[in-house]
N, C-alpha and C. Protein backbone atom coordinates (compact mmCIF):
# COMPACT_ATOMS: atom_id res chain seq x y z
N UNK A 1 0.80 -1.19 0.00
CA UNK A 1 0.00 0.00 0.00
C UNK A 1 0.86 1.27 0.00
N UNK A 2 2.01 1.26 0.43
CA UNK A 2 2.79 2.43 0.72
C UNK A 2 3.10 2.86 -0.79
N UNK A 3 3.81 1.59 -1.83
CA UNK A 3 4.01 2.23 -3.24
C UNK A 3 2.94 2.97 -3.89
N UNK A 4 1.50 2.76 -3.36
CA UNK A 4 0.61 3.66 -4.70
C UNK A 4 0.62 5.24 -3.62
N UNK A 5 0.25 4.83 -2.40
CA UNK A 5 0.34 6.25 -1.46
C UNK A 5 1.92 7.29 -2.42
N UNK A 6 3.54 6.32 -2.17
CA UNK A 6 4.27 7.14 -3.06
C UNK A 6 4.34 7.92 -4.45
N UNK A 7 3.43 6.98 -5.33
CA UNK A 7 3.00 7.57 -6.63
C UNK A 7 1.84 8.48 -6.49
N UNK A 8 1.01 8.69 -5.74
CA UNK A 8 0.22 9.38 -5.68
C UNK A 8 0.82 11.21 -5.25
N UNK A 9 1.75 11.25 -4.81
CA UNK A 9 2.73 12.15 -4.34
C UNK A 9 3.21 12.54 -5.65
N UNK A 10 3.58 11.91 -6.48
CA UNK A 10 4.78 12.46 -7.59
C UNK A 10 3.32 13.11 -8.63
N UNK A 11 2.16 12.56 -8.47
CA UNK A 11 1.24 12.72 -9.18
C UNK A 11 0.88 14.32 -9.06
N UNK A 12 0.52 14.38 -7.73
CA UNK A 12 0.32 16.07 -7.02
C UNK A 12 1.23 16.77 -7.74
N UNK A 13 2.75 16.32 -7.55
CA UNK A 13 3.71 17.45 -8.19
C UNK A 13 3.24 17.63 -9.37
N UNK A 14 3.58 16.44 -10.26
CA UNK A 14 2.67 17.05 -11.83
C UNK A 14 1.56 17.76 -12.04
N UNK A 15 0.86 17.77 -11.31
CA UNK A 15 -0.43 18.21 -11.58
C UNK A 15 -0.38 19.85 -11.17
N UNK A 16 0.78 20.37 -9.91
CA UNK A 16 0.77 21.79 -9.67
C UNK A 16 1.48 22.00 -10.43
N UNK A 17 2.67 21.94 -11.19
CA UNK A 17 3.40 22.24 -12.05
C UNK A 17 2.88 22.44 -13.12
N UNK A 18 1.66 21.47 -13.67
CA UNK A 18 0.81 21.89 -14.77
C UNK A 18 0.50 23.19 -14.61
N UNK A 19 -0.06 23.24 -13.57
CA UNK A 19 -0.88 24.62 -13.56
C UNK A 19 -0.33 25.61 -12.85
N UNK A 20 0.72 25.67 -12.36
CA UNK A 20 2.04 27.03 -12.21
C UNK A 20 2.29 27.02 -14.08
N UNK A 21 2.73 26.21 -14.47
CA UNK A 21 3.04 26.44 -15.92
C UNK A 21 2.19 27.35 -16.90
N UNK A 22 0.49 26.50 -16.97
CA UNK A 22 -0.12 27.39 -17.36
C UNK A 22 -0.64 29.09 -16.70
N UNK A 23 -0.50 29.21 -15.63
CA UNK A 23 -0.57 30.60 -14.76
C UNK A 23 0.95 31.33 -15.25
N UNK A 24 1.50 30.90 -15.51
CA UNK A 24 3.01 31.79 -15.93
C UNK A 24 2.40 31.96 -17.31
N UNK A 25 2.23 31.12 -18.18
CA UNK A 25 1.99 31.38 -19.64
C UNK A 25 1.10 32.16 -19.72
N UNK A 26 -0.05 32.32 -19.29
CA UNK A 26 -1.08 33.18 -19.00
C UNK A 26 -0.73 34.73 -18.49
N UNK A 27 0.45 34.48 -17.14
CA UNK A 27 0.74 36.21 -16.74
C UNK A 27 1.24 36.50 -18.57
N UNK A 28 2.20 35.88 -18.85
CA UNK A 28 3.13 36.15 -20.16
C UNK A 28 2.45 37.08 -20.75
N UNK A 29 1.51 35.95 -21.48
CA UNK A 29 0.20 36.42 -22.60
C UNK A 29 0.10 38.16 -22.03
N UNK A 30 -0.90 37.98 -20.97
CA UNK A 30 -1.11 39.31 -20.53
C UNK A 30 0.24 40.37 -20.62
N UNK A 31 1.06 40.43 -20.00
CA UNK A 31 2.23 40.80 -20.37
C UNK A 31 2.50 41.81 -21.66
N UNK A 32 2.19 40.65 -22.68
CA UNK A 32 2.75 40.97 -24.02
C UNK A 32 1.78 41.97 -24.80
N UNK A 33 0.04 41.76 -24.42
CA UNK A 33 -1.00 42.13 -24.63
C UNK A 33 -0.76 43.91 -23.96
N UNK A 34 -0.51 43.77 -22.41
CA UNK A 34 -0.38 45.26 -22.33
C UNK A 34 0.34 45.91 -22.89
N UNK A 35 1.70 45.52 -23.14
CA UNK A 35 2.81 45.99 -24.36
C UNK A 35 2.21 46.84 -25.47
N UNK A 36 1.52 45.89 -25.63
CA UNK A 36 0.91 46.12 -27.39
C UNK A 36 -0.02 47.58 -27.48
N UNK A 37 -1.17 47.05 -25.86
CA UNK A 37 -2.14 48.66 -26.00
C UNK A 37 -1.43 49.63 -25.43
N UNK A 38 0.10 49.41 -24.76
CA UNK A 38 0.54 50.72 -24.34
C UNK A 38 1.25 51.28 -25.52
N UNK A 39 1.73 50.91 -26.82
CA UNK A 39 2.08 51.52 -27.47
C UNK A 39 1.26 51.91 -28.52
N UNK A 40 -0.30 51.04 -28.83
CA UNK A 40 -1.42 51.88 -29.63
C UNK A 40 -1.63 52.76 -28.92
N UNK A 41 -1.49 53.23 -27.92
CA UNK A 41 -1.99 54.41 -26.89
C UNK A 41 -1.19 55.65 -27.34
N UNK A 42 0.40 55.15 -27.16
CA UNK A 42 1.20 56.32 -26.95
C UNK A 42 1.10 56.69 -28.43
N UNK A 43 0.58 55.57 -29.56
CA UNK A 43 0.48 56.83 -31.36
C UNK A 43 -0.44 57.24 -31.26
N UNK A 44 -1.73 56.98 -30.66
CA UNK A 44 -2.57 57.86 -30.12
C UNK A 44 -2.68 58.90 -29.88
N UNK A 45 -2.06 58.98 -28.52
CA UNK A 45 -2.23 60.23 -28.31
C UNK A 45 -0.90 61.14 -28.95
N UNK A 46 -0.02 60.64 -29.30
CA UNK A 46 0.77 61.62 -30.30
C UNK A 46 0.28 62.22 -31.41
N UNK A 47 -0.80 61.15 -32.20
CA UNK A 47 -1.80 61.86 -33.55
C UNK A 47 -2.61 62.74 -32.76
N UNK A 48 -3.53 62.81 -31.17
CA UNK A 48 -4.16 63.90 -30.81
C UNK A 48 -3.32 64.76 -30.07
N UNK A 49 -2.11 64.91 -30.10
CA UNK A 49 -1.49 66.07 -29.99
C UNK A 49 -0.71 66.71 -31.41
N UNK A 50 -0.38 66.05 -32.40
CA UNK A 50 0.15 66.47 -33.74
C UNK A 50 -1.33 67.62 -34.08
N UNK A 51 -2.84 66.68 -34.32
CA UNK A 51 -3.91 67.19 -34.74
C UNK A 51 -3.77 68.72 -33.69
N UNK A 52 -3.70 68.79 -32.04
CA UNK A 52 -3.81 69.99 -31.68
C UNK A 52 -2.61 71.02 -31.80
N UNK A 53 -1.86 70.34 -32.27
CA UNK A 53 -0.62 71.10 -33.06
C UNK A 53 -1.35 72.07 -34.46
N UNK A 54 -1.68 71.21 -34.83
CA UNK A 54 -1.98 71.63 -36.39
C UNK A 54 -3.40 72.80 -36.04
N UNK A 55 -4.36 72.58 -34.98
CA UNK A 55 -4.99 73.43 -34.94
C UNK A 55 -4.85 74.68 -34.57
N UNK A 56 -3.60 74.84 -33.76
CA UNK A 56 -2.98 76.00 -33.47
C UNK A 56 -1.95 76.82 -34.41
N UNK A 57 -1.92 75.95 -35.24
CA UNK A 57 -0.99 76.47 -36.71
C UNK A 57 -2.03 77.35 -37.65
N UNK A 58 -3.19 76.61 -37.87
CA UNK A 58 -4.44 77.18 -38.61
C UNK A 58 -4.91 78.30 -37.57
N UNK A 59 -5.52 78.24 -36.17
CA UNK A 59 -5.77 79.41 -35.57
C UNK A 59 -4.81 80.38 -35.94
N UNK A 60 -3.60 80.27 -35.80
CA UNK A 60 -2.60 81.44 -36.06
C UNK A 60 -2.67 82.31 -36.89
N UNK A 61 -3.13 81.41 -38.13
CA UNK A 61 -3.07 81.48 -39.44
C UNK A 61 -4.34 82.73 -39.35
N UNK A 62 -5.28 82.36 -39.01
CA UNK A 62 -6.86 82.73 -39.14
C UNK A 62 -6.79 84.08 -38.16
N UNK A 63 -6.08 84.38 -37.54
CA UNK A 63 -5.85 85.62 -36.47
C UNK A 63 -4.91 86.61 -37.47
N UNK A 64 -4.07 86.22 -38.09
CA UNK A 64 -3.06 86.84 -38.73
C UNK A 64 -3.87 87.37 -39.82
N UNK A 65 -4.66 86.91 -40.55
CA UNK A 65 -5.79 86.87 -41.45
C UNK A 65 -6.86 88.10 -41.17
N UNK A 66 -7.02 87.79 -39.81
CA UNK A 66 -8.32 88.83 -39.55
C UNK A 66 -7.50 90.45 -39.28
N UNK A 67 -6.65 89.88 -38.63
CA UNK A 67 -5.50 91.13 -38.41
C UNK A 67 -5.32 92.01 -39.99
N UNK A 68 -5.02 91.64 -40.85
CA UNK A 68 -4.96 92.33 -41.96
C UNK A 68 -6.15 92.59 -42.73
N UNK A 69 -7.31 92.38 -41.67
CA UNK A 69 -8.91 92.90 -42.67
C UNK A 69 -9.21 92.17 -43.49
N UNK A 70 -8.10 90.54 -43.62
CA UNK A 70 -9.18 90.35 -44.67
C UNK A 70 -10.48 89.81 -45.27
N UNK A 71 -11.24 89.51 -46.14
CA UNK A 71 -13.04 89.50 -45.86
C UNK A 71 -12.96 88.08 -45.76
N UNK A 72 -14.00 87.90 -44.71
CA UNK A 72 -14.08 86.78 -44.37
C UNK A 72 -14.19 85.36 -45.37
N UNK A 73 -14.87 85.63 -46.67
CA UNK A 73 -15.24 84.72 -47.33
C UNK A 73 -14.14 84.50 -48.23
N UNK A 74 -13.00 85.35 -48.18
CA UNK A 74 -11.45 85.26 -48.58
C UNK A 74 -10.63 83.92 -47.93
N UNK A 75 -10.79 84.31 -46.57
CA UNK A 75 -9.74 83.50 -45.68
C UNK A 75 -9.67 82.13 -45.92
N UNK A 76 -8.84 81.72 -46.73
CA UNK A 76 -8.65 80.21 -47.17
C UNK A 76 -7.28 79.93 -46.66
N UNK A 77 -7.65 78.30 -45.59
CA UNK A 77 -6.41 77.63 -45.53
C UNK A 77 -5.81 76.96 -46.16
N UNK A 78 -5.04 75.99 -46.01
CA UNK A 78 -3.87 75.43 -47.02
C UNK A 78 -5.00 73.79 -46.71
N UNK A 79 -5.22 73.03 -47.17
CA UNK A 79 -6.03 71.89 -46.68
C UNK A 79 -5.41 70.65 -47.87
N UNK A 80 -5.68 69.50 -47.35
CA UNK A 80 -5.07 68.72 -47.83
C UNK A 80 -6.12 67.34 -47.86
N UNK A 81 -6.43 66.91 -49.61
CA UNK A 81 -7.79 65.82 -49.40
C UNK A 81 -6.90 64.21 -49.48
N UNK A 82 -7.72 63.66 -49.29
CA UNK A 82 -7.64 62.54 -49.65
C UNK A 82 -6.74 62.08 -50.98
N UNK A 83 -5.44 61.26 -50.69
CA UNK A 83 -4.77 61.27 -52.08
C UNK A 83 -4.05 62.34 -52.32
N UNK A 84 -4.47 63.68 -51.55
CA UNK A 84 -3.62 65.16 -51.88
C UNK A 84 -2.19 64.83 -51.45
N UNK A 85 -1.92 66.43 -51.53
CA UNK A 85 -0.68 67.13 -51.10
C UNK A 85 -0.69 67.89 -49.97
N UNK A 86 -0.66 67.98 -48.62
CA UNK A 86 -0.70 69.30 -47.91
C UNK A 86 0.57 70.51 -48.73
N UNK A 87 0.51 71.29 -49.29
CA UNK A 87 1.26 72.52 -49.93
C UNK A 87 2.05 72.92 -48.94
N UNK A 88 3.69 72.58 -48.64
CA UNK A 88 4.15 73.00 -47.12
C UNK A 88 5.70 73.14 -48.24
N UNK A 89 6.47 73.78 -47.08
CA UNK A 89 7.83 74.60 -47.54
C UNK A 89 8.40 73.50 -46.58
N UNK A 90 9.66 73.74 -47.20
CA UNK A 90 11.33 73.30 -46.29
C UNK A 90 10.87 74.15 -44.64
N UNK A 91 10.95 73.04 -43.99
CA UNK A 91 10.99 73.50 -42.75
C UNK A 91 12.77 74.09 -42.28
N UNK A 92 12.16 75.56 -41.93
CA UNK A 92 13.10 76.12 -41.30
C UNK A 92 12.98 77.13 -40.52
N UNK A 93 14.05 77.50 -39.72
CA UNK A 93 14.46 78.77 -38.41
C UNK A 93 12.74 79.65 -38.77
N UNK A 94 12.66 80.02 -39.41
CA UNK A 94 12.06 81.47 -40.08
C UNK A 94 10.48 80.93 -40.35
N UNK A 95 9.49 80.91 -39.33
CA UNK A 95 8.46 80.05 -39.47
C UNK A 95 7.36 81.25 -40.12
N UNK A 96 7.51 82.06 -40.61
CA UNK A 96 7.03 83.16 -41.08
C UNK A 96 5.71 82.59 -41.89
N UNK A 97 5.85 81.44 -43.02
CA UNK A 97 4.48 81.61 -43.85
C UNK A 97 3.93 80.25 -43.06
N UNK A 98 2.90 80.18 -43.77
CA UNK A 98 1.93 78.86 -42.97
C UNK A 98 2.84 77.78 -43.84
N UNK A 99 3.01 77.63 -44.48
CA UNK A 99 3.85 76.43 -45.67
C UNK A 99 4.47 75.94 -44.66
N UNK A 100 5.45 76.99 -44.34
CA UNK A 100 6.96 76.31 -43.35
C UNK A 100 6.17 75.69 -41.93
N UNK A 101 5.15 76.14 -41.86
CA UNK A 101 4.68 75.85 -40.21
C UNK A 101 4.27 74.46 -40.67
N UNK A 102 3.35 74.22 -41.81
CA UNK A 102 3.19 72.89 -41.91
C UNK A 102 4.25 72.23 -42.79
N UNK A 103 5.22 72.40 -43.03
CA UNK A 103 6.54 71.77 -43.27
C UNK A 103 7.13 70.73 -42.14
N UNK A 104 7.34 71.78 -41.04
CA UNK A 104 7.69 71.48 -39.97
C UNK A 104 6.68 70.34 -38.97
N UNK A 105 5.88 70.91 -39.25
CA UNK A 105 4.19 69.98 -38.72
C UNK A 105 4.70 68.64 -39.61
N UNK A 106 4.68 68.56 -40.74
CA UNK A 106 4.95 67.42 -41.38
C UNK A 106 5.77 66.49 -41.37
N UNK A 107 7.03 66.60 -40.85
CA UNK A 107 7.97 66.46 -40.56
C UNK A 107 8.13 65.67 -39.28
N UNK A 108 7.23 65.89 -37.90
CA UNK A 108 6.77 65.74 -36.84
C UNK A 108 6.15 64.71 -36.96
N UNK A 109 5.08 65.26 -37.92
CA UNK A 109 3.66 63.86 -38.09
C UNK A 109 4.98 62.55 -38.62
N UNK A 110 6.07 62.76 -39.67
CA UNK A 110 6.42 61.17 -40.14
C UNK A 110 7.52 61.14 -39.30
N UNK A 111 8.07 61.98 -38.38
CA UNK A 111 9.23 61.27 -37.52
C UNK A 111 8.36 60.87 -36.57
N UNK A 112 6.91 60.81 -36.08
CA UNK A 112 6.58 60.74 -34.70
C UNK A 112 5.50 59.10 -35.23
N UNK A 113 5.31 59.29 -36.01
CA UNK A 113 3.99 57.95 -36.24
C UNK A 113 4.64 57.37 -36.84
N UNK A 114 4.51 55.93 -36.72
CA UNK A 114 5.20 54.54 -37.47
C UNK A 114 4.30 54.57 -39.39
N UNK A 115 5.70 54.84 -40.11
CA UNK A 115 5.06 54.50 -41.76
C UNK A 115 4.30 55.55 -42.12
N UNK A 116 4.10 56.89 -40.79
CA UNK A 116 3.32 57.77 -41.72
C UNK A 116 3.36 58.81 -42.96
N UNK A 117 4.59 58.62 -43.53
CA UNK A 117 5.14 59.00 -45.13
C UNK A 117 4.79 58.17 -45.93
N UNK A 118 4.58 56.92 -45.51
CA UNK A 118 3.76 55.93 -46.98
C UNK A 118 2.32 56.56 -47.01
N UNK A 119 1.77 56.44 -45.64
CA UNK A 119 0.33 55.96 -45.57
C UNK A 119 -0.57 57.32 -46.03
N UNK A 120 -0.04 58.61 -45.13
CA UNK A 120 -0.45 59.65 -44.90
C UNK A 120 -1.50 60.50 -46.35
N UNK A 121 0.00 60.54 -47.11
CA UNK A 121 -0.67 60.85 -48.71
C UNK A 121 -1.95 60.23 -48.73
N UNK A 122 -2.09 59.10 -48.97
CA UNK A 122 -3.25 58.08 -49.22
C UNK A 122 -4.59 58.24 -48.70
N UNK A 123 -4.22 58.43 -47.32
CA UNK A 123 -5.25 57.81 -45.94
C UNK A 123 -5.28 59.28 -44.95
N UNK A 124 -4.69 60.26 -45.15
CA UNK A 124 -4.97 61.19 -44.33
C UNK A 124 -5.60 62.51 -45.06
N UNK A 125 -6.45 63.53 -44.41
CA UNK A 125 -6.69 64.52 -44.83
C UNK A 125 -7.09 65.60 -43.94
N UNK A 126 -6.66 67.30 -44.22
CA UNK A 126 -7.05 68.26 -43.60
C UNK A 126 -8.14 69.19 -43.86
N UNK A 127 -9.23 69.35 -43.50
CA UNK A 127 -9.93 70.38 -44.30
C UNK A 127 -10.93 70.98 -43.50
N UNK A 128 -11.69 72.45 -43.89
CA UNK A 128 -12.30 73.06 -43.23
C UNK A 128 -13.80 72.14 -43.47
N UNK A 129 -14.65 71.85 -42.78
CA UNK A 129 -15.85 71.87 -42.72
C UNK A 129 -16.91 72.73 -42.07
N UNK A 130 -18.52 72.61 -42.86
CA UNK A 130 -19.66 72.85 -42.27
C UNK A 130 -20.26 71.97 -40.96
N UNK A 131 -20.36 70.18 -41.72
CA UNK A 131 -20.43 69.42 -41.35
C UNK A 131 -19.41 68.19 -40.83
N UNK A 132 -19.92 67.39 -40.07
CA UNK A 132 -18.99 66.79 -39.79
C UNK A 132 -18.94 65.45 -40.98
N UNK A 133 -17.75 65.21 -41.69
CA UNK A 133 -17.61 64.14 -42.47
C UNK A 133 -17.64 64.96 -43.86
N UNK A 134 -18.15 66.01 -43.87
CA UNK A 134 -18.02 66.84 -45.04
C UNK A 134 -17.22 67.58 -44.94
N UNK A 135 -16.28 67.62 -46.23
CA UNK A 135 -14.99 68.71 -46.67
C UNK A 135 -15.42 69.65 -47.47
N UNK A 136 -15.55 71.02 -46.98
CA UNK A 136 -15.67 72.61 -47.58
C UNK A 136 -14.64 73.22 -48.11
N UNK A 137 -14.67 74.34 -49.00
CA UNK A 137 -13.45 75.28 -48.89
C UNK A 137 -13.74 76.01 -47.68
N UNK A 138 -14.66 76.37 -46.75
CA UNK A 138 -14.84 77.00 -45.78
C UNK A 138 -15.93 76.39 -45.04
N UNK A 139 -15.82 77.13 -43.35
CA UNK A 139 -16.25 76.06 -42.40
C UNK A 139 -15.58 77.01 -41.10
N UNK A 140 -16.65 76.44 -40.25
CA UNK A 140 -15.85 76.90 -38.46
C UNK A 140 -14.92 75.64 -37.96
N UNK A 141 -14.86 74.45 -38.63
CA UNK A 141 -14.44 73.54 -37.91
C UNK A 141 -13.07 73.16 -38.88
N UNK A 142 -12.49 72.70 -38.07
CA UNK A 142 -11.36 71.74 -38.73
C UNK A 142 -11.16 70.16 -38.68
N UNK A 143 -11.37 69.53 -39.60
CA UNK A 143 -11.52 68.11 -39.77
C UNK A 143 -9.91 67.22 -39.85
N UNK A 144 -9.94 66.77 -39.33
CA UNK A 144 -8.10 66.30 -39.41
C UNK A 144 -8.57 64.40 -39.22
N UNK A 145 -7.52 63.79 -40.40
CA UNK A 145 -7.64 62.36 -40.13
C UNK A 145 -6.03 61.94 -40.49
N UNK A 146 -5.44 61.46 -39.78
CA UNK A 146 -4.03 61.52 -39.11
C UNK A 146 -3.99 59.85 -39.46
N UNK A 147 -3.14 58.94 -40.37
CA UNK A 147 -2.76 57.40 -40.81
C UNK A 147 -1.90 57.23 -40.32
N UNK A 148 -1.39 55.86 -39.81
CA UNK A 148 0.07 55.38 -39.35
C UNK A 148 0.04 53.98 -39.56
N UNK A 149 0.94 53.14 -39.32
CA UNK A 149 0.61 51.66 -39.46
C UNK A 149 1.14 50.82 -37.93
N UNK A 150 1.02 49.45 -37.86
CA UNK A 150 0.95 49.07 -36.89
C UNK A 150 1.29 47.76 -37.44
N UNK A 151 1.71 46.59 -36.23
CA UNK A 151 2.14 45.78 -36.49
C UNK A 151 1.08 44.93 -35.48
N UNK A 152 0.66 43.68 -35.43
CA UNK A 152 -0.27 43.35 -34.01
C UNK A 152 -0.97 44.87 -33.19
N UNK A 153 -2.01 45.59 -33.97
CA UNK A 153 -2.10 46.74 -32.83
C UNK A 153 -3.68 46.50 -32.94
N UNK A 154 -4.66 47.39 -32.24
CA UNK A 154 -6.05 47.36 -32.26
C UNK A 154 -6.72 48.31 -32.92
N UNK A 155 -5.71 48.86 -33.72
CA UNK A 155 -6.44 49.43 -35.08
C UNK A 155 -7.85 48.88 -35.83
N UNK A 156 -9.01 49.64 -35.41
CA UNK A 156 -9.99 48.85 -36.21
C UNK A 156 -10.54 49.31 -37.63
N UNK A 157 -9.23 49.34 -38.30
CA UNK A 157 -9.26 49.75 -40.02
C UNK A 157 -8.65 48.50 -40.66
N UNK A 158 -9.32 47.51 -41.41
CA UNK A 158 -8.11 46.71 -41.85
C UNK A 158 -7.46 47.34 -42.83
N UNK A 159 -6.74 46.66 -42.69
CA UNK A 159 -5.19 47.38 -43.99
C UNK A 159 -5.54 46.64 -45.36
N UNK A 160 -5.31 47.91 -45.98
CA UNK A 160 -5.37 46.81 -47.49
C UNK A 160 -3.68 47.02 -48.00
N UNK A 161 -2.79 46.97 -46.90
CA UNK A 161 -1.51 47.12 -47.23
C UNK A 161 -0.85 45.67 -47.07
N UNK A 162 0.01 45.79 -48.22
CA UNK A 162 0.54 43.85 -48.46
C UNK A 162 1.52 44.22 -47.71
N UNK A 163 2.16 44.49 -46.49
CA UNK A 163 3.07 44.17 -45.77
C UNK A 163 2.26 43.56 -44.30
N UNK A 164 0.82 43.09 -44.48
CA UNK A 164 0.58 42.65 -43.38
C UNK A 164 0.35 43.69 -41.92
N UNK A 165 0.96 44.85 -42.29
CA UNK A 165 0.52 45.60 -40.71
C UNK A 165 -1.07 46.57 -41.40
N UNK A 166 -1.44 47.13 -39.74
CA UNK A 166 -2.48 47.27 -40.03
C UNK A 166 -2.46 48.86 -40.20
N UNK A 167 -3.37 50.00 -40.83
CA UNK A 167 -3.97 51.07 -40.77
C UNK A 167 -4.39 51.18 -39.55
N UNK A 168 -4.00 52.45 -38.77
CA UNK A 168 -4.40 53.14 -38.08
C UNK A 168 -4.75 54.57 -38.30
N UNK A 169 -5.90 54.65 -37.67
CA UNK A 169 -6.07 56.35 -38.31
C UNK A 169 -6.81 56.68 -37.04
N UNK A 170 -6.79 58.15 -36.74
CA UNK A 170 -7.21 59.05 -35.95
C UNK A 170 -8.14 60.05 -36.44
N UNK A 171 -9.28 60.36 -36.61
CA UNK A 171 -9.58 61.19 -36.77
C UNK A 171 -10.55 62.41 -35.38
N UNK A 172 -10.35 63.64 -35.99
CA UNK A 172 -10.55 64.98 -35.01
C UNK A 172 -11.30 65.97 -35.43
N UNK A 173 -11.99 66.16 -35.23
CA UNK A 173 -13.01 67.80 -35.57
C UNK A 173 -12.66 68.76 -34.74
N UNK A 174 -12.66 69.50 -34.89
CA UNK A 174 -11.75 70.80 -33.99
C UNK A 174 -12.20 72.34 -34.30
N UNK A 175 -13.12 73.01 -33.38
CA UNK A 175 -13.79 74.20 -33.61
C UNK A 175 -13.00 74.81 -34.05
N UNK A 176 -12.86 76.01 -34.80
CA UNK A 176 -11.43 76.63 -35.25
C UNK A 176 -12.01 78.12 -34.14
């Protein structure tokens, strides 16, 4: 009787070891999972601080504007559609026209977001609206949709990009 009492012992060990094993694999998982949403977070909120970047570039713009009288139904920003160009200068020292401000803005947006010089052209756009989802030449609001890519992230855009990572995009409406 004592040999099955001894096997019954070695049995216990296997059986907690199973399941210390799976409880480690499990913290892991989790682990790797927070990884992942702490860095969809941090392009996050870098696209909603680039976007309140950019809205303070256009306010500037729109103060400097009124400052010189001019008529309201004049005041056109620099805006950028779908597939466009945002129209921006060599960023430099001398931030004098709006070009260079969004030069520099631009510059920011693809050193700060993962791939956003492929994607951006394509998948991003700036423009004044009435409505929301509608692009105006004029508008109180500013519409901003900010692309980047991702690798395993919770981007809920699928990518129609053949390298397998996914589209991420941000988008912002922003009273001007």
């Amino acid at each position: 009787m004592r040999k099955s009492v001894a096997g019954f012992s070695l049995i216990e060990v296997l059986v907690a070891l199973s399941v210390f094993s799976l409880g480690m694999l499990s913290a892991l998982e989790l682990q790797v999972k927070a990884s992942t949403y702490a860095g969809q977070a941090k392009y996050a909120q870098v696209a909603h601080l680039l976007a309140l970047d950019l809205r303070g570039i256009y306010q500037y713009q729109l103060l400097n504007q009124a400052a010189e009288t001019t008529p309201a139904n004049t005041r056109l920003l620099p805006t950028k559609a779908l597939g466009g160009i945002l129209p921006v200068a060599a960023c430099s020292a001398d931030l004098g026209s709006i070009e260079v401000q969004l030069g520099c803005w631009q510059e920011r947006l693809f050193r700060q977001l993962p791939s956003a010089e492929q994607v951006f052209a394509e998948y991003g756009y700036i423009c004044q609206s009435v409505e929301p989802g509608q692009c105006s030449a004029t508008g109180d609001a500013l519409e901003i949709q900010l692309a980047w890519t991702a690798t395993n992230s919770l981007c809920s855009v699928v990518s129609p990009l053949d390298s397998g990572q996914q589209l991420c995009l941000y988008r912002a409406r922003i009273e001007l």
